[in-house]
PDB file of N, CA and C in Angstrom:
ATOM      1  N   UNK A   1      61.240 102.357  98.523  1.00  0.00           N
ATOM      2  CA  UNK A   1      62.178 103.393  98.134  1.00  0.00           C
ATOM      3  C   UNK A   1      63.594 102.848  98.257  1.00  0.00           C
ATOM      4  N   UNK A   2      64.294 102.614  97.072  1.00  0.00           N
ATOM      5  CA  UNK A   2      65.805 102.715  96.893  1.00  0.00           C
ATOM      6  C   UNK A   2      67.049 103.762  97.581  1.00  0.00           C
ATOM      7  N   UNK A   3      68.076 103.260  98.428  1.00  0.00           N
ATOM      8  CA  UNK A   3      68.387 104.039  98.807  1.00  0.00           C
ATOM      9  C   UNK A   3      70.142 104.215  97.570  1.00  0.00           C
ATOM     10  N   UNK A   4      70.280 105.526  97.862  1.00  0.00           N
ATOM     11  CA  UNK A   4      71.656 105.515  96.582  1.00  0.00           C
ATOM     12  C   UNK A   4      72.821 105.063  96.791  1.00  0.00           C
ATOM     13  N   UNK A   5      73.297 104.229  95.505  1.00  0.00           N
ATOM     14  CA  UNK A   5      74.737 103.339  95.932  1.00  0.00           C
ATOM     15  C   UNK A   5      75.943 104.813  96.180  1.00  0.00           C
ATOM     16  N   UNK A   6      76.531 104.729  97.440  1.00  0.00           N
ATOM     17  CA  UNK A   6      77.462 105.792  97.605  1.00  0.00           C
ATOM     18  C   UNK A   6      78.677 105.095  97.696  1.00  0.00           C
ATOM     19  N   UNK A   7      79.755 105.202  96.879  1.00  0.00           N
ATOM     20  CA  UNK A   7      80.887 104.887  96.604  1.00  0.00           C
ATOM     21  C   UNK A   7      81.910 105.825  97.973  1.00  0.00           C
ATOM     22  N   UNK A   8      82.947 104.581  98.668  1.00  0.00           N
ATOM     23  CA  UNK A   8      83.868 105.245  99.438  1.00  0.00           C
ATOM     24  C   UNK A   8      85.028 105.276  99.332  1.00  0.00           C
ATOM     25  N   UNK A   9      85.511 104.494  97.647  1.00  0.00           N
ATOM     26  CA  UNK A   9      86.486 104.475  97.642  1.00  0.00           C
ATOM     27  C   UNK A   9      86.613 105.057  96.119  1.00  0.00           C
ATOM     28  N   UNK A  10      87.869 105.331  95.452  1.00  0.00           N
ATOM     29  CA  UNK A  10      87.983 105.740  93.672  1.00  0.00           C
ATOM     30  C   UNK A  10      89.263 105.274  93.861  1.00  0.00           C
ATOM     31  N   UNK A  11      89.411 105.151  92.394  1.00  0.00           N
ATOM     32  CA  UNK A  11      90.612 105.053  91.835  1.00  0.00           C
ATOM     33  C   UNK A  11      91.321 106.195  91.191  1.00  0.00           C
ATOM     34  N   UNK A  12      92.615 106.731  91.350  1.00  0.00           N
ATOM     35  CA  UNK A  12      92.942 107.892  90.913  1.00  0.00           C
ATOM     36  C   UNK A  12      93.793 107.519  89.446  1.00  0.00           C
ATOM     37  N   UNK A  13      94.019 108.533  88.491  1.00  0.00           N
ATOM     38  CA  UNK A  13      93.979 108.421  87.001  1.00  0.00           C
ATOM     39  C   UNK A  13      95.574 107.659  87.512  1.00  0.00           C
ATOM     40  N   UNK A  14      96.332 107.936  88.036  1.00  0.00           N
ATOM     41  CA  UNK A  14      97.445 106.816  88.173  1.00  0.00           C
ATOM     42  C   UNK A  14      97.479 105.849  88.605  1.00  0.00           C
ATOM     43  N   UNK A  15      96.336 105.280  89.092  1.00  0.00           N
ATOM     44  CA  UNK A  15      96.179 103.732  89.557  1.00  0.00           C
ATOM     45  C   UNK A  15      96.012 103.809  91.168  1.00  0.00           C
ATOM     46  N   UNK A  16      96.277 104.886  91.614  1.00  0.00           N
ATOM     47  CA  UNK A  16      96.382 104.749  93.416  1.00  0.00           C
ATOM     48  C   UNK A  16      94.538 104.609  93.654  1.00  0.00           C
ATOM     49  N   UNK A  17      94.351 104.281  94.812  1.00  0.00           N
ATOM     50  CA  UNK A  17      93.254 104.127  95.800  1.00  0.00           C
ATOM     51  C   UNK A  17      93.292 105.213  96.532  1.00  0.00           C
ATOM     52  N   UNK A  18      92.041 106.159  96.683  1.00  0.00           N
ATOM     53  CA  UNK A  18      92.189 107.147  97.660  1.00  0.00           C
ATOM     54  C   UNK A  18      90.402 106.557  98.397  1.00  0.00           C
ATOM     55  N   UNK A  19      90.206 107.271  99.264  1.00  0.00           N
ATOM     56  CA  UNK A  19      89.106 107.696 100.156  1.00  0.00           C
ATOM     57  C   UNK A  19      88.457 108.684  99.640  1.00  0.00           C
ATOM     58  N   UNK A  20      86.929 108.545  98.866  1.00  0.00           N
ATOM     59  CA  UNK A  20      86.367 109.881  98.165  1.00  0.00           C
ATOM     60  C   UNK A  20      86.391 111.271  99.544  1.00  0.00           C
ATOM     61  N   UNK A  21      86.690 112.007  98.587  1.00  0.00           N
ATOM     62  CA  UNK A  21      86.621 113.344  99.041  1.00  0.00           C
ATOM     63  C   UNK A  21      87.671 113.724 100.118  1.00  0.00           C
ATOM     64  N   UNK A  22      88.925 112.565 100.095  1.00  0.00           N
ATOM     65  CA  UNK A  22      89.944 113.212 100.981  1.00  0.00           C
ATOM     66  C   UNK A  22      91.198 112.985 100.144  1.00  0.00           C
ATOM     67  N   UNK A  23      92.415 113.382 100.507  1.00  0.00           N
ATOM     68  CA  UNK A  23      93.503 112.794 100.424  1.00  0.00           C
ATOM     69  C   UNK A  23      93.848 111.646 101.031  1.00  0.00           C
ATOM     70  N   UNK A  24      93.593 111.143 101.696  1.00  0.00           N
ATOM     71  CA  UNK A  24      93.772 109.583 102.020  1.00  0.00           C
ATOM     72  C   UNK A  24      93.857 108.545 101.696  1.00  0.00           C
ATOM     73  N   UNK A  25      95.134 107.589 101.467  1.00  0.00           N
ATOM     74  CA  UNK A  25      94.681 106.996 100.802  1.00  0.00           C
ATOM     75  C   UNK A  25      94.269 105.526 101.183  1.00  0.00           C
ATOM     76  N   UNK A  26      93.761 104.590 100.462  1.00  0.00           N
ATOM     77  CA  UNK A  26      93.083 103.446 100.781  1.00  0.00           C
ATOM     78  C   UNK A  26      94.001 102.658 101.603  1.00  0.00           C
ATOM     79  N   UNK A  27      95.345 102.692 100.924  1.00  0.00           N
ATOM     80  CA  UNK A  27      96.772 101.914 101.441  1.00  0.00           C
ATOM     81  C   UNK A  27      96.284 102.084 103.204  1.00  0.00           C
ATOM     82  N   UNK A  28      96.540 103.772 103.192  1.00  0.00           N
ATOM     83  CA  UNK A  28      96.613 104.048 104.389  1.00  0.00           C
ATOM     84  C   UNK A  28      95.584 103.380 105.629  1.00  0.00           C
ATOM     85  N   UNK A  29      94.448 103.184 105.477  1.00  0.00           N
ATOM     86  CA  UNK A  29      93.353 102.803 106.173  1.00  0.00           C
ATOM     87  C   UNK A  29      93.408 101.154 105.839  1.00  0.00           C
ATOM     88  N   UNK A  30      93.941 100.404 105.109  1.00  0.00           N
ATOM     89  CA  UNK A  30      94.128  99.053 104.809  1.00  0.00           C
ATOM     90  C   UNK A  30      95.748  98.735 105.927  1.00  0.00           C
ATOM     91  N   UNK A  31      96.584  99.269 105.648  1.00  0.00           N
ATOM     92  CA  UNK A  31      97.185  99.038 106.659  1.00  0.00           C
ATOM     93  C   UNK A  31      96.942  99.402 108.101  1.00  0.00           C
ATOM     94  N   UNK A  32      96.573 100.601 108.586  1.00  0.00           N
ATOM     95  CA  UNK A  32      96.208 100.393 109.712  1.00  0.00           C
ATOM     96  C   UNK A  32      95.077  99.316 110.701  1.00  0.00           C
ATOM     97  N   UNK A  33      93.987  99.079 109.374  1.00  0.00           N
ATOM     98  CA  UNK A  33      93.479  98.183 109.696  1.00  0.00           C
ATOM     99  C   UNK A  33      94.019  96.240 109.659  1.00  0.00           C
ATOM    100  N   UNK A  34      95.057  96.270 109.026  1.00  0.00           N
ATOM    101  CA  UNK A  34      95.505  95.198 109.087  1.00  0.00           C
ATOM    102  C   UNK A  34      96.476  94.957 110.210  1.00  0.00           C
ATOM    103  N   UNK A  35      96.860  95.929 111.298  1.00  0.00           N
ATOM    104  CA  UNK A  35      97.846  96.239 111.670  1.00  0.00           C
ATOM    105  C   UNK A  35      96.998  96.470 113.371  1.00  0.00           C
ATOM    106  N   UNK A  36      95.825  95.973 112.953  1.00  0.00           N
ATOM    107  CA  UNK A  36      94.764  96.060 114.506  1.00  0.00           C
ATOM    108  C   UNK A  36      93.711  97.294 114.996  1.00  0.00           C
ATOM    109  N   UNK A  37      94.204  98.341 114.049  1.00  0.00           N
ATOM    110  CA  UNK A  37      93.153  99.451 114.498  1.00  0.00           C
ATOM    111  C   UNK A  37      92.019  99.084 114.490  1.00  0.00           C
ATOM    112  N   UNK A  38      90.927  99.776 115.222  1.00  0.00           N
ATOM    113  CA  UNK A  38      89.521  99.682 114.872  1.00  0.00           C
ATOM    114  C   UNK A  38      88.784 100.606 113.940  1.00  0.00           C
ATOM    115  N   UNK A  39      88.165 100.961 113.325  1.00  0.00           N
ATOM    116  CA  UNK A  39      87.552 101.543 112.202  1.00  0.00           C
ATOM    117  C   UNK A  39      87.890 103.553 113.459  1.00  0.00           C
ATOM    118  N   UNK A  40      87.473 103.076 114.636  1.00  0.00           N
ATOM    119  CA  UNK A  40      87.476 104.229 115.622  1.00  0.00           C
ATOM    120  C   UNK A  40      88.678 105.319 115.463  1.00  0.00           C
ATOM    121  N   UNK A  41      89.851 104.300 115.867  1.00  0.00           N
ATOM    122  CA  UNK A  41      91.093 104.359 116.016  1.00  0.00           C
ATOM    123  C   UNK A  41      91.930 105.216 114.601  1.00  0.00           C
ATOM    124  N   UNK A  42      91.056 104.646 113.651  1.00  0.00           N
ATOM    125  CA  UNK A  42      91.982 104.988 112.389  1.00  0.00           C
ATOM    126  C   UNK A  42      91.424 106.443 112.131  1.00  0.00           C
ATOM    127  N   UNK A  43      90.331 106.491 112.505  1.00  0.00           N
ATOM    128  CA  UNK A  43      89.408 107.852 112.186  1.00  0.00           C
ATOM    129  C   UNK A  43      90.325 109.281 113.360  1.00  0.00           C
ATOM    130  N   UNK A  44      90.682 108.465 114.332  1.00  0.00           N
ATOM    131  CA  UNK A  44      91.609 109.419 115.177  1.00  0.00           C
ATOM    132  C   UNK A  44      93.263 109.551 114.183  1.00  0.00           C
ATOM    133  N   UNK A  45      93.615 108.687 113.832  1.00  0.00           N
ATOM    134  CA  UNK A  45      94.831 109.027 112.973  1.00  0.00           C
ATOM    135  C   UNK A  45      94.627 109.746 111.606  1.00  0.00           C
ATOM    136  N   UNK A  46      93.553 109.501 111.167  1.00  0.00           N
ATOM    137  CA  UNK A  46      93.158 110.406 109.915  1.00  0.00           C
ATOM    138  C   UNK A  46      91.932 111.414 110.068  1.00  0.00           C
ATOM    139  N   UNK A  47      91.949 112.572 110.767  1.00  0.00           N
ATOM    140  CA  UNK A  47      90.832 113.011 110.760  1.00  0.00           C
ATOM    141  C   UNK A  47      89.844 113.783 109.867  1.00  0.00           C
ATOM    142  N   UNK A  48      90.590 113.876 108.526  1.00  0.00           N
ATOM    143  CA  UNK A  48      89.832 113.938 107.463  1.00  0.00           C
ATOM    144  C   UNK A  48      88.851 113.158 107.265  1.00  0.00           C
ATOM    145  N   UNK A  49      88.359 111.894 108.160  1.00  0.00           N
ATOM    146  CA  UNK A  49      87.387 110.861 107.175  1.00  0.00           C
ATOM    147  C   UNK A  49      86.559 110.766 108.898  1.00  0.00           C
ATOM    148  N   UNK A  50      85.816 110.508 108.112  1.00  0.00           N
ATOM    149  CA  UNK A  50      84.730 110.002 108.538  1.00  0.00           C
ATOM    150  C   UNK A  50      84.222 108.484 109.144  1.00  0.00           C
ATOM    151  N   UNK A  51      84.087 108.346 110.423  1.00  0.00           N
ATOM    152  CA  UNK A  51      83.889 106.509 111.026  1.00  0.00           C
ATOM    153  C   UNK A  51      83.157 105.836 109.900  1.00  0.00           C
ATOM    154  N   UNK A  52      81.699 106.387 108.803  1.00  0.00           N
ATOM    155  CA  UNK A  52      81.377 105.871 107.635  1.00  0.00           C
ATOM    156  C   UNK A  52      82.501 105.548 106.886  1.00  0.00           C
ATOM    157  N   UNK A  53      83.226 106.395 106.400  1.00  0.00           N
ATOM    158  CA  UNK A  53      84.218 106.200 105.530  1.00  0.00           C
ATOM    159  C   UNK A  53      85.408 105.310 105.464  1.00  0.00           C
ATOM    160  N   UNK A  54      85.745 104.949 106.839  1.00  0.00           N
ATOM    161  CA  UNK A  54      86.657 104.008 107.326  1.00  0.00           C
ATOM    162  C   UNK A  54      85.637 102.737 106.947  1.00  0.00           C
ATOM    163  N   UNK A  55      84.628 102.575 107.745  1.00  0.00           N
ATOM    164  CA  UNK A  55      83.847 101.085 107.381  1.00  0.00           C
ATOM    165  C   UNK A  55      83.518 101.304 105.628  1.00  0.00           C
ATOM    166  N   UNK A  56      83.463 101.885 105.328  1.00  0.00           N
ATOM    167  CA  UNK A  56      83.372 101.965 103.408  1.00  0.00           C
ATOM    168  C   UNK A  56      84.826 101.637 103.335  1.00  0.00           C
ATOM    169  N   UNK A  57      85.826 101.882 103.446  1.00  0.00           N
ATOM    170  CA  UNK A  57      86.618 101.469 103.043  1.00  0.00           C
ATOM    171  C   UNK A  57      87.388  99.978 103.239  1.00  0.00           C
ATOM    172  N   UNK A  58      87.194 100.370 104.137  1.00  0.00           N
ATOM    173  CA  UNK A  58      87.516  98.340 104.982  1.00  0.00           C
ATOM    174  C   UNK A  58      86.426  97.744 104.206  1.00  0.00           C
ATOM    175  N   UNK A  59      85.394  97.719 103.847  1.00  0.00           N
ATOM    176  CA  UNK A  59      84.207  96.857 103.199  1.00  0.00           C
ATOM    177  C   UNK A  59      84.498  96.945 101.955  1.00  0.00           C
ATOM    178  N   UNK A  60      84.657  97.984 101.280  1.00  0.00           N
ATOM    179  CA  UNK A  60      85.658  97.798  99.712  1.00  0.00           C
ATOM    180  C   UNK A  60      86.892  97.055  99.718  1.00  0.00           C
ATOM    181  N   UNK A  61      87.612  97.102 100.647  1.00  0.00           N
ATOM    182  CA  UNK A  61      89.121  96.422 100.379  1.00  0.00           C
ATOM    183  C   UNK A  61      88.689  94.605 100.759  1.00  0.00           C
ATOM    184  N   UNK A  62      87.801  94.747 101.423  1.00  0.00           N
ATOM    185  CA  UNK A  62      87.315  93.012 101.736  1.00  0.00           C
ATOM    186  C   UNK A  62      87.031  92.864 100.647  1.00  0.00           C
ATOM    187  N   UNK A  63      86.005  93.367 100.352  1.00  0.00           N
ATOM    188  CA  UNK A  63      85.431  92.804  99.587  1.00  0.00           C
ATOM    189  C   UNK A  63      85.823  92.733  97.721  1.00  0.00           C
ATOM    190  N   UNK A  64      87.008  93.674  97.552  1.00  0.00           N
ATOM    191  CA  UNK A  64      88.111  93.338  96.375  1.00  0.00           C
ATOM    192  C   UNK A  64      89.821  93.436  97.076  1.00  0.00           C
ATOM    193  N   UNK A  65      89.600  91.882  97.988  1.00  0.00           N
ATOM    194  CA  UNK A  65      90.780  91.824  98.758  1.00  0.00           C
ATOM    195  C   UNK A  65      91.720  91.103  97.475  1.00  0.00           C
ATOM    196  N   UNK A  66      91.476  90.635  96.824  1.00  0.00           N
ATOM    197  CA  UNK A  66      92.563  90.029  95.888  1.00  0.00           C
ATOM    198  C   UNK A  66      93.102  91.172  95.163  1.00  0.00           C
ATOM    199  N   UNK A  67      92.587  91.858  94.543  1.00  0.00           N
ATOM    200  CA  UNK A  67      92.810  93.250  94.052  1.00  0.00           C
ATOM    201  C   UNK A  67      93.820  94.052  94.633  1.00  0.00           C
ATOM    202  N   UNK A  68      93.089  94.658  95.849  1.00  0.00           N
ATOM    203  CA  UNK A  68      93.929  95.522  96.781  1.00  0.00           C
ATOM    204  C   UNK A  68      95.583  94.828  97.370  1.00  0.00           C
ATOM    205  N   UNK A  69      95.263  93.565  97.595  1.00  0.00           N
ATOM    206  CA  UNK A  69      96.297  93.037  98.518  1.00  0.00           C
ATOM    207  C   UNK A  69      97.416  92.952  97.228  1.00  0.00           C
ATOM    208  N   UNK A  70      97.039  92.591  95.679  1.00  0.00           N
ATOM    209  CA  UNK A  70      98.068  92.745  94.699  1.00  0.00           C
ATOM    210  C   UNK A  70      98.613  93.580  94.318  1.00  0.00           C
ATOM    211  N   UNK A  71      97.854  94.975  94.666  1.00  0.00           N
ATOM    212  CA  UNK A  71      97.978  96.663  94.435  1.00  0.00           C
ATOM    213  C   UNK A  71      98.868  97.135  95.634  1.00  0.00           C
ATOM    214  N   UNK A  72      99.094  96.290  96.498  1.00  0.00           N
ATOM    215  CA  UNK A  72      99.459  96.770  97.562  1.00  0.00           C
ATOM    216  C   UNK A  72     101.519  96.024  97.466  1.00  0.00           C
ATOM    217  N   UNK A  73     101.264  94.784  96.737  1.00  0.00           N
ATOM    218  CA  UNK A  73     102.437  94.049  97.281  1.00  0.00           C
ATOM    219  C   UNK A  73     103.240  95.120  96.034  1.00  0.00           C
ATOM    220  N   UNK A  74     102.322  95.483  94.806  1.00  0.00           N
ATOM    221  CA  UNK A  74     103.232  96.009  93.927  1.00  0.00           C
ATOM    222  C   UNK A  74     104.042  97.286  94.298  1.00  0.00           C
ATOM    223  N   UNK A  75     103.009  98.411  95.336  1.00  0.00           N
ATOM    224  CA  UNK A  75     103.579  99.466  95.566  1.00  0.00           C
ATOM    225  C   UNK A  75     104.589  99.270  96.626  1.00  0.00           C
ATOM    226  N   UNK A  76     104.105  98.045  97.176  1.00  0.00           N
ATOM    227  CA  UNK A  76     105.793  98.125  98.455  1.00  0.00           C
ATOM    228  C   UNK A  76     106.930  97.571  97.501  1.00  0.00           C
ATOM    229  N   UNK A  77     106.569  97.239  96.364  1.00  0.00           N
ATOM    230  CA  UNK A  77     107.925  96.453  95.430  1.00  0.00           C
ATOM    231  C   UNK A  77     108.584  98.087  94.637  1.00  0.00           C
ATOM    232  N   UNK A  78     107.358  98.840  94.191  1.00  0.00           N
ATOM    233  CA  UNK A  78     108.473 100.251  93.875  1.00  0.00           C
ATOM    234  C   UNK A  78     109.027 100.642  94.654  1.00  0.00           C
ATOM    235  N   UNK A  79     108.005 100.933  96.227  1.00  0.00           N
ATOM    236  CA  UNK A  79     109.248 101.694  97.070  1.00  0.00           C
ATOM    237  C   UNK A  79     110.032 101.234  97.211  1.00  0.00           C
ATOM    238  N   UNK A  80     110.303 100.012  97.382  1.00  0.00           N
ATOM    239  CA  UNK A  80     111.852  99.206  97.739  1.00  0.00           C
ATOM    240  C   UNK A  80     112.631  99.846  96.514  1.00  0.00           C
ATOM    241  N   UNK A  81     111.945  99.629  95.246  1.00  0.00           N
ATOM    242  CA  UNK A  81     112.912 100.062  94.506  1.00  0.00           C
ATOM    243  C   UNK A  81     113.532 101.760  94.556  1.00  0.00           C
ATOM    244  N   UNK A  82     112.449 102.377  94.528  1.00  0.00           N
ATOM    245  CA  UNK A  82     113.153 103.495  94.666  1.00  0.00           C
ATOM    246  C   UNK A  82     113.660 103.910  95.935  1.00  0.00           C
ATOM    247  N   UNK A  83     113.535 103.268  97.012  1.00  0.00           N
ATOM    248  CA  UNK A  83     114.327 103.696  98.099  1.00  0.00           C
ATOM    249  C   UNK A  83     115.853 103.036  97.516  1.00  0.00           C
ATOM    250  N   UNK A  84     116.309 101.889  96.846  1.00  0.00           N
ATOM    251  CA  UNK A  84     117.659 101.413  96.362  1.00  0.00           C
ATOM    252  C   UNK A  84     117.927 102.560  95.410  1.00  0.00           C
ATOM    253  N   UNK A  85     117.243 103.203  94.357  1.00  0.00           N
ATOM    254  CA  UNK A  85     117.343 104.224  93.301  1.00  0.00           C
ATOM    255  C   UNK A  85     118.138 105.436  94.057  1.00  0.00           C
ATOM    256  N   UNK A  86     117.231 105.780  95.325  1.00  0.00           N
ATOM    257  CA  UNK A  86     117.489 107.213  96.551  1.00  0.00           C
ATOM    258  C   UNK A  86     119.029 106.375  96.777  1.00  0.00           C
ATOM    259  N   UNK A  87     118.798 105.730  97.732  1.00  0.00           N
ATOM    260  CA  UNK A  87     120.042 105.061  97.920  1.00  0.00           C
ATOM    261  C   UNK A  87     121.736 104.928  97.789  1.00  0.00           C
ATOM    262  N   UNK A  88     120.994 104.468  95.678  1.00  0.00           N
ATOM    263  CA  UNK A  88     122.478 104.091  94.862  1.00  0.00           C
ATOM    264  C   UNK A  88     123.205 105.588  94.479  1.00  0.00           C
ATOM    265  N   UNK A  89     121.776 106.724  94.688  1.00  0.00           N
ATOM    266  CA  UNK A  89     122.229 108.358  93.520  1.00  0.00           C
ATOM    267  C   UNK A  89     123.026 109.097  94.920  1.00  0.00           C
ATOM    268  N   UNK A  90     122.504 108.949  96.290  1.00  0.00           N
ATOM    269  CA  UNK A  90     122.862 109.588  97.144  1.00  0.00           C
ATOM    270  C   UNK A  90     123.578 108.634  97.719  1.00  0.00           C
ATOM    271  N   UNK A  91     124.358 107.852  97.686  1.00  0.00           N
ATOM    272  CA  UNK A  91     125.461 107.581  99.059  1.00  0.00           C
ATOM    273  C   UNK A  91     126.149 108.205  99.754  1.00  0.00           C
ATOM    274  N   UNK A  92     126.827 109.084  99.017  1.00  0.00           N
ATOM    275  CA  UNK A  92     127.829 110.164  99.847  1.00  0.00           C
ATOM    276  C   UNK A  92     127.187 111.052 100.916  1.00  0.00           C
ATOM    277  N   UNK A  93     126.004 111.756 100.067  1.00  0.00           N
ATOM    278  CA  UNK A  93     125.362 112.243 101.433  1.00  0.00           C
ATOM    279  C   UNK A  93     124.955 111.576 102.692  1.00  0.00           C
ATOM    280  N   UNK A  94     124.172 110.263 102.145  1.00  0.00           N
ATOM    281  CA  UNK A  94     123.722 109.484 103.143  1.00  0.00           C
ATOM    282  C   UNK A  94     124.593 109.040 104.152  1.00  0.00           C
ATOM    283  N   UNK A  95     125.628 108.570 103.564  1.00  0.00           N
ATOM    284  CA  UNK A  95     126.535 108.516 104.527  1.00  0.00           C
ATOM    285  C   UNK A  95     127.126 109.663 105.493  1.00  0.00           C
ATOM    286  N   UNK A  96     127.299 110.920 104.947  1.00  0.00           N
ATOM    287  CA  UNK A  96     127.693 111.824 105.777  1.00  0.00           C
ATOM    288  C   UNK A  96     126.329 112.096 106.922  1.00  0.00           C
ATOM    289  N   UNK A  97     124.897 112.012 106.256  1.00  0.00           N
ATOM    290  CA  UNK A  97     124.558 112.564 107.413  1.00  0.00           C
ATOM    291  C   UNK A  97     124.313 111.384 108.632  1.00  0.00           C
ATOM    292  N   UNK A  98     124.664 110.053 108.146  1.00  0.00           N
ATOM    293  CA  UNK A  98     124.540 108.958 108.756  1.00  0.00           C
ATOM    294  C   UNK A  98     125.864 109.045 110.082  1.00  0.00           C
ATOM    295  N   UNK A  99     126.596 109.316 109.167  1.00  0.00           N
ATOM    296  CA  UNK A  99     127.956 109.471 110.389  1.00  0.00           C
ATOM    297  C   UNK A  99     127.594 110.871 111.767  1.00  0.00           C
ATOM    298  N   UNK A 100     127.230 111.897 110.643  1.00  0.00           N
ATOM    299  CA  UNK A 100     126.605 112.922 111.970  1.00  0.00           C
ATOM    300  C   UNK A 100     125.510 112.746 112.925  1.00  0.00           C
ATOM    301  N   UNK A 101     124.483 111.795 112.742  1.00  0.00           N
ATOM    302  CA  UNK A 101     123.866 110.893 113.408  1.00  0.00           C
ATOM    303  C   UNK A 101     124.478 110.112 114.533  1.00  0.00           C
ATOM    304  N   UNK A 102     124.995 109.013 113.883  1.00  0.00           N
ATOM    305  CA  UNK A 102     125.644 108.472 115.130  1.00  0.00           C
ATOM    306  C   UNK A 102     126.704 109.131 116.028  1.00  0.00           C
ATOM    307  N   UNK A 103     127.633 109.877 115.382  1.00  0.00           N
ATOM    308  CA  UNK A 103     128.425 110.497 116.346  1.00  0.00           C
ATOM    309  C   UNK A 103     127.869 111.600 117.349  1.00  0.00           C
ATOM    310  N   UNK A 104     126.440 112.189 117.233  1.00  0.00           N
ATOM    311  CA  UNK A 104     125.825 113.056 117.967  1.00  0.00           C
ATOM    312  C   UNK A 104     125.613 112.608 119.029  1.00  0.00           C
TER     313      UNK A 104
END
């Protein structure tokens, strides 16, 4: 008896990586796991998922680590960008609430 291939990871229609059946996304559980958690650990920071679901996911990202790790360098290259975008449109604010910051 065959047992059924159960998928733990999808791809969402915009290209992101989530965790089936949560909001979570793959990023999220790829960095923490790169970052030393144990499959345990991450399941306490996300408690939507499941200790299966963490090892499904770490075993998908191994195992299409060229993939993920290129999916990954691209999305830290938008945020950079759009954090410069946030940045260049808001200075004035940023700066004001930057000054009320430090002077507090």
């Amino acid at each position: 008896m065959t047992e059924p291939v159960i998928s733990y990871v999808l791809q969402t229609p915009d290209g992101g990586w989530r965790i089936v059946g949560t909001r979570v996304s793959l990023d999220s559980v790829v960095h923490a796991y790169q970052s030393g958690l144990t499959p345990e650990a991450i399941v306490h920071e996300f408690p939507t998922l499941s200790l299966e679901s963490v090892h499904g996911g770490i075993a998908f990202y191994l195992r299409n680590r060229a993939t993920i790790d290129l999916y990954l360098r691209e999305q830290a290259a938008r945020w950079e960008q759009l954090n410069d975008q946030s940045e260049a449109a808001n200075r004035e604010l940023l700066a004001k609430i930057r000054s009320r910051v430090i002077s507090a």
